[in-house]
N, C-alpha and C. Protein backbone atom coordinates (compact mmCIF):
# COMPACT_ATOMS: atom_id res chain seq x y z
N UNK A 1 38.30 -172.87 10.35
CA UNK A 1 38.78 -172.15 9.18
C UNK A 1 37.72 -171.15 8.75
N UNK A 2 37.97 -169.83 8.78
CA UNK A 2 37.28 -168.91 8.04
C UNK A 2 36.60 -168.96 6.68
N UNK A 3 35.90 -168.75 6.63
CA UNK A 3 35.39 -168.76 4.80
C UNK A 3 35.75 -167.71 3.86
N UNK A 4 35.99 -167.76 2.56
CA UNK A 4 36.77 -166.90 1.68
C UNK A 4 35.76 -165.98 1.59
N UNK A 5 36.19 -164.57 1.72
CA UNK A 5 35.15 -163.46 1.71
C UNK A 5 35.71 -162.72 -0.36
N UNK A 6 34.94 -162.93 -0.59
CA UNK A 6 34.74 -162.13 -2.02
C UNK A 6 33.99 -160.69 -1.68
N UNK A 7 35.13 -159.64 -1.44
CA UNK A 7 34.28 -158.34 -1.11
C UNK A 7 34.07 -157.60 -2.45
N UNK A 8 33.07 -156.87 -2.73
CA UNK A 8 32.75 -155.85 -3.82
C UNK A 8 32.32 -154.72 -3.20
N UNK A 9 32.75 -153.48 -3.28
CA UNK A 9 32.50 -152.31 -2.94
C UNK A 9 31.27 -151.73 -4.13
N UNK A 10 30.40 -151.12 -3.62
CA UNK A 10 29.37 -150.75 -4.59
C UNK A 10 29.85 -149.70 -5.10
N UNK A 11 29.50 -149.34 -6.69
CA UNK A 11 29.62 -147.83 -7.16
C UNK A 11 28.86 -147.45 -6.93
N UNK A 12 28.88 -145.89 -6.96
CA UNK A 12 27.93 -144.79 -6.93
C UNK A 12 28.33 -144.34 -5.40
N UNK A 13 27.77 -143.36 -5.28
CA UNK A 13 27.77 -142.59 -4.15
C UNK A 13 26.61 -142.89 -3.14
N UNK A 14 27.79 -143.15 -2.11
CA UNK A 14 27.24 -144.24 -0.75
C UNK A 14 27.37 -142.80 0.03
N UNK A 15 27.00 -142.72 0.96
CA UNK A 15 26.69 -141.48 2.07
C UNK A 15 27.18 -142.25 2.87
N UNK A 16 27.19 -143.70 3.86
CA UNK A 16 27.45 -144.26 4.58
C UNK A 16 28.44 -145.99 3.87
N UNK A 17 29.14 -146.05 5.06
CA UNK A 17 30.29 -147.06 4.37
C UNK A 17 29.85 -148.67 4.28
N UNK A 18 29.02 -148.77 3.23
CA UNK A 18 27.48 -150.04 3.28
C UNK A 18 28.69 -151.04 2.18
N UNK A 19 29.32 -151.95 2.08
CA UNK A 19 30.01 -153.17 1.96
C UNK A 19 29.22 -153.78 1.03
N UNK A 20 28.70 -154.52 -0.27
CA UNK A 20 28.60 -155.53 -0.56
C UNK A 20 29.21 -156.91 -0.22
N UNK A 21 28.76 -157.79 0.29
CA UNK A 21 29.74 -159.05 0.33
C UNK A 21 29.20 -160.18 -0.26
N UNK A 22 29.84 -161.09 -1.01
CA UNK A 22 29.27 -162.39 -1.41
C UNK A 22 29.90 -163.46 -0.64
N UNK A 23 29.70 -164.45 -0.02
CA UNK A 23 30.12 -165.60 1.07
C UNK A 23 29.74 -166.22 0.08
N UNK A 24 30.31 -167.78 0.06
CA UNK A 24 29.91 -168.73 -0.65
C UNK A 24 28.58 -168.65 -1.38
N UNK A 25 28.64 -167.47 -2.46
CA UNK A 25 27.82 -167.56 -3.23
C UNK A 25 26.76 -166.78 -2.62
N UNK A 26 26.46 -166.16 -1.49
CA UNK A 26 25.14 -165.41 -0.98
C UNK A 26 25.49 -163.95 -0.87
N UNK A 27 24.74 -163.29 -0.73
CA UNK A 27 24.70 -161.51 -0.99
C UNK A 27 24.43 -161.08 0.38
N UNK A 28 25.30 -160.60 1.05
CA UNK A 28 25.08 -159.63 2.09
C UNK A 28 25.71 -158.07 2.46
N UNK A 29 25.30 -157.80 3.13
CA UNK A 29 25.62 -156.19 2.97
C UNK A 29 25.86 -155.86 4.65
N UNK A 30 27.21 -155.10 4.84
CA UNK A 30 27.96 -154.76 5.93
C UNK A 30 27.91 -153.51 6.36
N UNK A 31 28.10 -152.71 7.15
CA UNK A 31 28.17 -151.43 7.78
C UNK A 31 29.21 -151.35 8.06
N UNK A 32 30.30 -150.88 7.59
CA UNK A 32 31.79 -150.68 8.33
C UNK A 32 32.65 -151.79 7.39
N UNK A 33 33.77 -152.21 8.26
CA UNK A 33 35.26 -153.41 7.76
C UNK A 33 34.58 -154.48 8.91
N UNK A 34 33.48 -154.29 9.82
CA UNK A 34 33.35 -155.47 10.84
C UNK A 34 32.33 -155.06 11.49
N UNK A 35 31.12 -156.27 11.78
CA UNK A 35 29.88 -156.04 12.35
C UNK A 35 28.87 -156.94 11.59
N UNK A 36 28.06 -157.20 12.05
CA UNK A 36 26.76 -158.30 11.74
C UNK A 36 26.70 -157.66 9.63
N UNK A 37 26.66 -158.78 9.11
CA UNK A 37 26.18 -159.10 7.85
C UNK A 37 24.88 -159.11 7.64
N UNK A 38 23.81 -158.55 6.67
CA UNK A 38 22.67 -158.76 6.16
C UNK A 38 22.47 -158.91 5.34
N UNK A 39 21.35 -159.39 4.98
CA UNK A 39 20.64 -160.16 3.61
C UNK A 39 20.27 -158.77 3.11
N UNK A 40 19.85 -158.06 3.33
CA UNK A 40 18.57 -156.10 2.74
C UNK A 40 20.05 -155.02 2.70
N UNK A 41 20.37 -154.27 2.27
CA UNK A 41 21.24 -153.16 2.27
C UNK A 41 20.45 -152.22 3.36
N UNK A 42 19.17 -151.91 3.75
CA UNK A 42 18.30 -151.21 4.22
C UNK A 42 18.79 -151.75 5.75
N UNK A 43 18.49 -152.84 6.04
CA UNK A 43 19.08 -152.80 7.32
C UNK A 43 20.62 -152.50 7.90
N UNK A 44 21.37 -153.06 6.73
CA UNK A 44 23.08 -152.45 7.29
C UNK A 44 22.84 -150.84 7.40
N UNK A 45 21.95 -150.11 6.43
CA UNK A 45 22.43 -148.29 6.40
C UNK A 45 21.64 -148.28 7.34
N UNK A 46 20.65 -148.61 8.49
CA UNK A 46 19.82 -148.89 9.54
C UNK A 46 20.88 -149.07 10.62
N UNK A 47 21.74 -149.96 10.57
CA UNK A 47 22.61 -149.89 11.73
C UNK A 47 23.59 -148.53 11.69
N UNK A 48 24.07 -148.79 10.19
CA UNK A 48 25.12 -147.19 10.48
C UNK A 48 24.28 -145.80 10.80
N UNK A 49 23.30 -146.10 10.42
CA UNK A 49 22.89 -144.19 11.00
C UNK A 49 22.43 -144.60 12.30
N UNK A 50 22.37 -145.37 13.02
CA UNK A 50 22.24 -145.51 14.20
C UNK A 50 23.65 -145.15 15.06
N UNK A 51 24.68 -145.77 14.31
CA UNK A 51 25.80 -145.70 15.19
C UNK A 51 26.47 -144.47 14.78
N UNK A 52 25.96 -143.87 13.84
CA UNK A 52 26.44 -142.20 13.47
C UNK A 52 25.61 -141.36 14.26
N UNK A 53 24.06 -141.30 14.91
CA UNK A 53 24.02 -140.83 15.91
C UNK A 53 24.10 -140.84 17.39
N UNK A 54 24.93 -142.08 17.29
CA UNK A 54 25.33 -142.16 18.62
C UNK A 54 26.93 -141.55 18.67
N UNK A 55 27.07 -140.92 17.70
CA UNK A 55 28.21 -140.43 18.03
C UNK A 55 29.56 -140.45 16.85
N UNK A 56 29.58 -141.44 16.24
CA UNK A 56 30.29 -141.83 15.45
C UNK A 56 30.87 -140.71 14.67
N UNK A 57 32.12 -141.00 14.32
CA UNK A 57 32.81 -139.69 13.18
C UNK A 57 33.71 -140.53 12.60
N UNK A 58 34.22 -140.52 10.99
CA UNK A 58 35.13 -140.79 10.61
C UNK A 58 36.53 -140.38 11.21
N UNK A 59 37.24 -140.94 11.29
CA UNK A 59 38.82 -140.60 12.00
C UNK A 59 39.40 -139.95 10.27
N UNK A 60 39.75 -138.53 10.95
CA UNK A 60 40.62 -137.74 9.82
C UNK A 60 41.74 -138.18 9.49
N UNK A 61 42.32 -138.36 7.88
CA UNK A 61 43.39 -138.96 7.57
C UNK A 61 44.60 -138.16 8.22
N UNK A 62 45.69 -139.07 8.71
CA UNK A 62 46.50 -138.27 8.85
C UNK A 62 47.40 -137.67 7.63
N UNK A 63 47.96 -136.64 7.89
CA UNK A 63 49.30 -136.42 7.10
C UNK A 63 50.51 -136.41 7.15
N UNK A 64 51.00 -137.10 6.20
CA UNK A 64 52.59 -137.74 6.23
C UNK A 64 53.66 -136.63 5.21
């Protein structure tokens, strides 16, 4: 069984898509909707500008 994820999106202006998450009560911080969890916010924006220069681009919304 999965554990209940309590997500909080941070305010303010994020440059990169950095997740707050609380798991049973602990503070970690995500890079993306999926990928390794950390304890530091410094290391998740560490992985995303890594994977933004390897290439990465947001996918443009489509229009309906």
């Amino acid at each position: 069984m999965q554990p209940k994820l309590n997500v909080f999106i941070l305010e303010g202006d994020i440059k990169m898509p950095v997740r707050k998450l609380t798991v049973n009560g602990e503070t970690f911080y995500q890079w993306g909707v999926s990928g390794k969890m950390y304890k530091k916010r410094e290391q998740a924006e560490a992985q995303g500008y890594a994977i933004e220069q390897q290439g990465y681009k947001k996918k443009p919304k489509s229009k309906r």
